[in-house]
C-alpha atoms as a PDB file:
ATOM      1  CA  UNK A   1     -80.368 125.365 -71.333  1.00  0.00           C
ATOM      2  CA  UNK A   2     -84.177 125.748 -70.791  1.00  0.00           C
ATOM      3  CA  UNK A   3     -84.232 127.866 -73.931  1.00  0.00           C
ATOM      4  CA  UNK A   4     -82.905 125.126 -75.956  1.00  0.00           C
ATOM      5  CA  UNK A   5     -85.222 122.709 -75.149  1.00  0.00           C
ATOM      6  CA  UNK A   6     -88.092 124.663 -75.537  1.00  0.00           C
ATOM      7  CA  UNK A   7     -86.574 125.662 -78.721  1.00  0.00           C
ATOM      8  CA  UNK A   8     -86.399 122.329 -79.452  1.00  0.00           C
ATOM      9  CA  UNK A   9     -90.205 121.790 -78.873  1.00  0.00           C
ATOM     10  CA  UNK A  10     -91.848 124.754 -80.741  1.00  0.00           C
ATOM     11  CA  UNK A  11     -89.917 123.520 -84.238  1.00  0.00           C
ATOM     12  CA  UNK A  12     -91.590 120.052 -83.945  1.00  0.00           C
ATOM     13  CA  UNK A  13     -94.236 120.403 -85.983  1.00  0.00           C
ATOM     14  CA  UNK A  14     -95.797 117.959 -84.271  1.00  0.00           C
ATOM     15  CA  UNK A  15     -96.135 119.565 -80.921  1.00  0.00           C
ATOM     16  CA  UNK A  16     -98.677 122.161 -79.558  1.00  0.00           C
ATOM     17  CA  UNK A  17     -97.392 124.280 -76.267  1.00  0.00           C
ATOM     18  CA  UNK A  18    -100.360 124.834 -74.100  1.00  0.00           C
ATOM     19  CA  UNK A  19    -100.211 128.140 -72.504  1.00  0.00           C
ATOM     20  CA  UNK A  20    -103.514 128.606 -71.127  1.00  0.00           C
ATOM     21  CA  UNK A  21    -102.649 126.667 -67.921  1.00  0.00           C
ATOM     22  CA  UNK A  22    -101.945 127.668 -64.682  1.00  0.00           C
ATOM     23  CA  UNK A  23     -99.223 126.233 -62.884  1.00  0.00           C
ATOM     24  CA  UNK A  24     -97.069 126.340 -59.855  1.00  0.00           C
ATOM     25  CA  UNK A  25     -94.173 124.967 -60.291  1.00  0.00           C
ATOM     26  CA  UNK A  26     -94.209 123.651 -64.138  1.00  0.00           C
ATOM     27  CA  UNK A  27     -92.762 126.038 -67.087  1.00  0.00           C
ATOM     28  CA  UNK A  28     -94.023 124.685 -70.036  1.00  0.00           C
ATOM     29  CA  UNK A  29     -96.291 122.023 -71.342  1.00  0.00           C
ATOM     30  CA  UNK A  30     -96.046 120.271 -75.067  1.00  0.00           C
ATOM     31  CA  UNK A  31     -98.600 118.116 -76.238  1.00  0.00           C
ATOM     32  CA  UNK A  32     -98.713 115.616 -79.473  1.00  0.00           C
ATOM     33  CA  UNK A  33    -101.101 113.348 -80.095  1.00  0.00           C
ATOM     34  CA  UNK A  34     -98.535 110.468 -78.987  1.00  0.00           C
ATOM     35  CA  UNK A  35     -96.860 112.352 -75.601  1.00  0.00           C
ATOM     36  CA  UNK A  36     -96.985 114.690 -73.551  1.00  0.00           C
ATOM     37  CA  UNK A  37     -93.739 116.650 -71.650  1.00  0.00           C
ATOM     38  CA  UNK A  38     -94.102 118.807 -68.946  1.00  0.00           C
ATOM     39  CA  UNK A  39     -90.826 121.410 -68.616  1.00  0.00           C
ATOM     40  CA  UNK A  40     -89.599 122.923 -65.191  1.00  0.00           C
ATOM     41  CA  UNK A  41     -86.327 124.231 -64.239  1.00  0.00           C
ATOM     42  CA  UNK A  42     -84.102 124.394 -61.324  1.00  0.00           C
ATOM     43  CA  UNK A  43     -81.437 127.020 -60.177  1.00  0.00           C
ATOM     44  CA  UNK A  44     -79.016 124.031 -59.251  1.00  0.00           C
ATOM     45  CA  UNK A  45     -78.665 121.087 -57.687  1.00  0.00           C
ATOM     46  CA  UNK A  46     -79.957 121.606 -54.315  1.00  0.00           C
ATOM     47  CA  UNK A  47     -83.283 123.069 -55.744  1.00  0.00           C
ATOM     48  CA  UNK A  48     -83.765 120.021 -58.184  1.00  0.00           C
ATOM     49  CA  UNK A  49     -82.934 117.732 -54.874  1.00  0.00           C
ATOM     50  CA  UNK A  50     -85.528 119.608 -52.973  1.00  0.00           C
ATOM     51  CA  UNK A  51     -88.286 120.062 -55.389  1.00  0.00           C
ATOM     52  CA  UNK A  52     -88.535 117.417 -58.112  1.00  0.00           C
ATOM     53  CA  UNK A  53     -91.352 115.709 -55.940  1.00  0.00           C
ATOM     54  CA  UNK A  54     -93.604 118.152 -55.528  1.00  0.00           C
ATOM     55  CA  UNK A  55     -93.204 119.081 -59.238  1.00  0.00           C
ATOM     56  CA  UNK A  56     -93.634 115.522 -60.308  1.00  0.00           C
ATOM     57  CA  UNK A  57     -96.869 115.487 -58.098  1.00  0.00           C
ATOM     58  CA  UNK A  58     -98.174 118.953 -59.714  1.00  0.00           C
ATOM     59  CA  UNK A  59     -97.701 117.391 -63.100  1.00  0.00           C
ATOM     60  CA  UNK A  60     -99.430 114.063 -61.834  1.00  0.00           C
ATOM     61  CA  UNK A  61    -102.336 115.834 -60.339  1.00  0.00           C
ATOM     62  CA  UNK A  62    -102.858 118.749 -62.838  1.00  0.00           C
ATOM     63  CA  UNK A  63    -102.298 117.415 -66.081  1.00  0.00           C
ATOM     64  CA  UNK A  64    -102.053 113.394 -66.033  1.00  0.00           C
ATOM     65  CA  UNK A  65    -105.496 112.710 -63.456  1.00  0.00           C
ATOM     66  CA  UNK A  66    -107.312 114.950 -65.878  1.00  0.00           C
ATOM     67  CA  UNK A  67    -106.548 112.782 -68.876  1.00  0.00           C
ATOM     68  CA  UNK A  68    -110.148 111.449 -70.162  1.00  0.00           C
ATOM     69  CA  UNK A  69    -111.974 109.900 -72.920  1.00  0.00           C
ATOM     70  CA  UNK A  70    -109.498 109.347 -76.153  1.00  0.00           C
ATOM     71  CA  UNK A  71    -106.744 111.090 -74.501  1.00  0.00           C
ATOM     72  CA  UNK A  72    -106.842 108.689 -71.337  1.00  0.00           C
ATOM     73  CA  UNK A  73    -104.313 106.063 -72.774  1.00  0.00           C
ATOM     74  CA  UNK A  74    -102.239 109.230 -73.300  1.00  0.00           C
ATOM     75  CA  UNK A  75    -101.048 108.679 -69.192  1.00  0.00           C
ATOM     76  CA  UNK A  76     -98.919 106.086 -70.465  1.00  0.00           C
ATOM     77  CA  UNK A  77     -97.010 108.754 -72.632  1.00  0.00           C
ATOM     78  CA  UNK A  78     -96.050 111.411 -70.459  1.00  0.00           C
ATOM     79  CA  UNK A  79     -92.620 112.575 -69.777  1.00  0.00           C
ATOM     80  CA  UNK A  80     -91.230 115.221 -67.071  1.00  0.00           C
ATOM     81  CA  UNK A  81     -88.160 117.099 -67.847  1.00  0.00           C
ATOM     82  CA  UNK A  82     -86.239 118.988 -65.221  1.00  0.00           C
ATOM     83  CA  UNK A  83     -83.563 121.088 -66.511  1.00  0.00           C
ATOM     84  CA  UNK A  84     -80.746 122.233 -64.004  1.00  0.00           C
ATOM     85  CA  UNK A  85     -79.238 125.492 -64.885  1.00  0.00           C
ATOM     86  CA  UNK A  86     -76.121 124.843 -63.297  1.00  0.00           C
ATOM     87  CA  UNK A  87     -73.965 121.475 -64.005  1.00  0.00           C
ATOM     88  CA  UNK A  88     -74.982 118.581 -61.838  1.00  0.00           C
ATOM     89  CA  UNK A  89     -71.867 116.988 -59.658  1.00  0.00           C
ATOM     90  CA  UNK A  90     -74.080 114.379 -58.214  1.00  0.00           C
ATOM     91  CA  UNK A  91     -75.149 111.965 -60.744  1.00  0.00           C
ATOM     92  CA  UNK A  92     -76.395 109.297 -58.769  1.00  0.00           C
ATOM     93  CA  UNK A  93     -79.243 112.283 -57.973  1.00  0.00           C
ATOM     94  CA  UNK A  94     -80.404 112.584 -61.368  1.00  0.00           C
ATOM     95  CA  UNK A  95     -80.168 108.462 -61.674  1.00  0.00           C
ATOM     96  CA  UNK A  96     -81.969 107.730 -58.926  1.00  0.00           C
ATOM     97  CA  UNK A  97     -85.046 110.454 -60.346  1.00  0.00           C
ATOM     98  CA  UNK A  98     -85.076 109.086 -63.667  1.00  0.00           C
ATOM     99  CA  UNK A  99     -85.025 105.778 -62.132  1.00  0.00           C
ATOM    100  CA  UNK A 100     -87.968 106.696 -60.466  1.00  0.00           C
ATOM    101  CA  UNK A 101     -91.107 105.640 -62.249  1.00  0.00           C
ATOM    102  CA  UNK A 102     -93.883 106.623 -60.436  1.00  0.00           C
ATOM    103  CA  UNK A 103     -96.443 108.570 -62.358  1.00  0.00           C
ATOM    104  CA  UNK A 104     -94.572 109.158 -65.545  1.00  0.00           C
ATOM    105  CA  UNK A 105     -90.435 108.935 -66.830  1.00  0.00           C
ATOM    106  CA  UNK A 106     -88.656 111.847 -65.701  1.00  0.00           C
ATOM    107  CA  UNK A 107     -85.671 113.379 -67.375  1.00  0.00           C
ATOM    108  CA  UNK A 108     -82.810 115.558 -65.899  1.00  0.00           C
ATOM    109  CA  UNK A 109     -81.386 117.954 -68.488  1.00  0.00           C
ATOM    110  CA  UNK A 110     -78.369 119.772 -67.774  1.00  0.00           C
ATOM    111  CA  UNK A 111     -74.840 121.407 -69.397  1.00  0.00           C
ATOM    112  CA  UNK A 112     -72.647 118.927 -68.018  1.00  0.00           C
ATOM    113  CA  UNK A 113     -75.390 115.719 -68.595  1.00  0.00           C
ATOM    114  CA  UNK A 114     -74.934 115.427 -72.735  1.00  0.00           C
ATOM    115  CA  UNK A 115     -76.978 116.512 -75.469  1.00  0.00           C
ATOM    116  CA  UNK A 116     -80.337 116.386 -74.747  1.00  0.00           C
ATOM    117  CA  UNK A 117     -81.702 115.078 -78.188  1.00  0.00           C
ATOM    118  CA  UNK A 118     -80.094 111.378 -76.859  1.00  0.00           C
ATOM    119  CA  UNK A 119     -82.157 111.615 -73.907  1.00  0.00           C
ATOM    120  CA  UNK A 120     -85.889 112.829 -75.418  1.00  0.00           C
ATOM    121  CA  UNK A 121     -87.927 109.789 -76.302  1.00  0.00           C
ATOM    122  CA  UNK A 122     -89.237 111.545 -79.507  1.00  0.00           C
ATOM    123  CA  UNK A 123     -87.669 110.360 -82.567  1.00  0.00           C
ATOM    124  CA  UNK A 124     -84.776 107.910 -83.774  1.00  0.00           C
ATOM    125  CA  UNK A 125     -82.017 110.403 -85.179  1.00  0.00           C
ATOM    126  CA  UNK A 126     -79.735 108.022 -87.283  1.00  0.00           C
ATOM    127  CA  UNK A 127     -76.555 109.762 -87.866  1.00  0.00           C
ATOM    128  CA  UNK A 128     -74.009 107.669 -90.722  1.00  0.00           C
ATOM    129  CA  UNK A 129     -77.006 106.246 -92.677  1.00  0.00           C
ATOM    130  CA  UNK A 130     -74.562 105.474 -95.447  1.00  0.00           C
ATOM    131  CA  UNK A 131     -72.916 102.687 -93.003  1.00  0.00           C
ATOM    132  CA  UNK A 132     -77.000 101.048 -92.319  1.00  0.00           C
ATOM    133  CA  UNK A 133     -77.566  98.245 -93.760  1.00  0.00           C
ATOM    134  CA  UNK A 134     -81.065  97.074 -94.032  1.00  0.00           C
ATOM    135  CA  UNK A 135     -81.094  92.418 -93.884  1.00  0.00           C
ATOM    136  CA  UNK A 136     -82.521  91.750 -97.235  1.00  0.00           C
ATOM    137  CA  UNK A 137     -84.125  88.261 -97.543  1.00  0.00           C
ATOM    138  CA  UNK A 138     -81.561  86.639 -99.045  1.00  0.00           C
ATOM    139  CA  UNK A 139     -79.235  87.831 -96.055  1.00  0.00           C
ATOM    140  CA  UNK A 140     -81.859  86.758 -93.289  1.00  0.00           C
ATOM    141  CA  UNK A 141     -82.288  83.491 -94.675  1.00  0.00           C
ATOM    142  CA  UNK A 142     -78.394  82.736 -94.866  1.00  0.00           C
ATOM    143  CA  UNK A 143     -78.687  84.216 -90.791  1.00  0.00           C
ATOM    144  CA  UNK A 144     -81.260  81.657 -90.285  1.00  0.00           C
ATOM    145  CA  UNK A 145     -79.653  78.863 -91.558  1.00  0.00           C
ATOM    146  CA  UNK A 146     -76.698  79.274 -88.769  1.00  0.00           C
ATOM    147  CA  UNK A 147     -79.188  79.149 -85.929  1.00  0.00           C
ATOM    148  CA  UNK A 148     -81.294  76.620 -86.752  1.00  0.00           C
ATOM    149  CA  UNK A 149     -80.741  73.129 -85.412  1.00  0.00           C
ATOM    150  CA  UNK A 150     -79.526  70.705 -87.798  1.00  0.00           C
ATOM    151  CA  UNK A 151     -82.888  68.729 -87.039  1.00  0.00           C
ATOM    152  CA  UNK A 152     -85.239  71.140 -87.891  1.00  0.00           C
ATOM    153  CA  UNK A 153     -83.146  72.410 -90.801  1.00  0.00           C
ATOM    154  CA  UNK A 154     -83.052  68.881 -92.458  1.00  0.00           C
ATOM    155  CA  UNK A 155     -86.735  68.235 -92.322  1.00  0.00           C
ATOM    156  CA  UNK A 156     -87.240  72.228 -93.704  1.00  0.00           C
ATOM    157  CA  UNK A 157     -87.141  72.898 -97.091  1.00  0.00           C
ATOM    158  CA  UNK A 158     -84.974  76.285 -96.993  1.00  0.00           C
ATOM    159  CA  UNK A 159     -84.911  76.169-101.387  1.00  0.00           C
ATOM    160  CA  UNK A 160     -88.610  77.457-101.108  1.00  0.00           C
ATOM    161  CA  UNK A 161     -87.641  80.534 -99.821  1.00  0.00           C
ATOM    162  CA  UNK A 162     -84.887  80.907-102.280  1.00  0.00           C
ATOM    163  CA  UNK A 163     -87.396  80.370-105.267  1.00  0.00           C
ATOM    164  CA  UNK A 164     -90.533  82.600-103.835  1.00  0.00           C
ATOM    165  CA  UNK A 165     -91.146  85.559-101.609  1.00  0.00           C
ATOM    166  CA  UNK A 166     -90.833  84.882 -97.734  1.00  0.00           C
ATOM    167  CA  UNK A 167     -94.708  86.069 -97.502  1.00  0.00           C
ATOM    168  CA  UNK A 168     -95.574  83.510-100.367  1.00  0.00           C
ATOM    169  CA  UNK A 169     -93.354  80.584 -98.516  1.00  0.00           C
ATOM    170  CA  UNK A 170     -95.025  81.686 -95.216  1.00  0.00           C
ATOM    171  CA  UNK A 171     -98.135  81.710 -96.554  1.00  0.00           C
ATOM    172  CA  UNK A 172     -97.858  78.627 -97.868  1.00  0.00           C
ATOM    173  CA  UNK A 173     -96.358  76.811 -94.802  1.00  0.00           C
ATOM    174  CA  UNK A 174     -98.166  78.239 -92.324  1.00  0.00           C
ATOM    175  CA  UNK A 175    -101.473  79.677 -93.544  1.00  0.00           C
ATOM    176  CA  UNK A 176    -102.613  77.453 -96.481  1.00  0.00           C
ATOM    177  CA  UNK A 177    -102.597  74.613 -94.547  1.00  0.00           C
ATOM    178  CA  UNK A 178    -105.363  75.619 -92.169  1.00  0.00           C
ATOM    179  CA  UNK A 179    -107.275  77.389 -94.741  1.00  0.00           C
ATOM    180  CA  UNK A 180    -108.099  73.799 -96.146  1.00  0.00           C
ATOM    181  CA  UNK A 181    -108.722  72.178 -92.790  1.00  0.00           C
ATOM    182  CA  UNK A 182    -111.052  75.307 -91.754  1.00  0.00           C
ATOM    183  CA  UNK A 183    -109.635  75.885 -89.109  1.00  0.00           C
END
């Protein structure tokens, strides 16, 4: 399973491994300018149960604390995945580690736990884009009109947005207005 998710990592363009690090207990390290994901793997359950603190800490002290200058905010972006060769039995192990926040997300990857593009914060993967359908202005208004109160709807004039552009109607409602008053 580790294979596949470093597979995974080294086709995204957008990633850079950094292999010039020396770690303990931490495989592999990908970088982007948006996140960063630290990679470790376990023998099985008991090892993942036993360890996953003192790798989260490694990856903390080692990687996140030396986060400076224009990468600092990148902290805020950093994900730990620990993949588990062997099929986990004890899920309420893996929830309570990805429940737990401290430092950074965590993530526990393996056979048995699904596929493990769901679980990767990286990118939206639509699947059946035929079937999306995208509100077009026409269809939010007519949405709009069920939710609003009958009060507010009878003292709106909803025709301006079927004539003009909902920028030009917003503009005109709620920006001209103050433009003339200086505001």
């Amino acid at each position: 399973m580790v294979d596949q998710v470093v597979k995974y990592f080294r086709k995204k363009e957008k990633f850079i491994e950094f292999q010039n690090i020396e770690l303990d207990l931490l495989k592999f390290i990908f970088g982007s300018p948006q996140q960063i994901f630290g990679i470790t793997v376990f023998e099985d359950e008991s090892s993942l149960q036993r360890d996953w603190e003192k790798v989260s800490e490694e990856f903390a002290v080692r990687i996140q604390s030396q986060l400076v200058a224009s990468l600092y905010d990148l902290k805020w972006d950093m994900y730990l995945i620990l993949v588990v060769q062997k099929n986990i039995e004890d899920i309420e192990l893996c929830k309570h580690i990805e429940n737990n926040r401290m430092f950074f997300k965590k993530i526990v990857l393996a056979e048995n736990l699904g596929d493990l593009k769901r679980k990767l914060p990286i990118e939206l993967e639509l699947e059946n884009l035929d079937q999306l359908e995208v509100f077009s202005d026409s269809q939010f208004l007519k949405e709009l009109k069920k939710v609003v109160p009958s009060e507010v709807a009878s003292k709106f004039d909803f025709s301006l947005y079927e004539r003009l552009s909902i920028t030009e109607v917003n503009n005109m409602i709620f920006l001209e207005p103050y433009k003339s008053k200086e505001v």
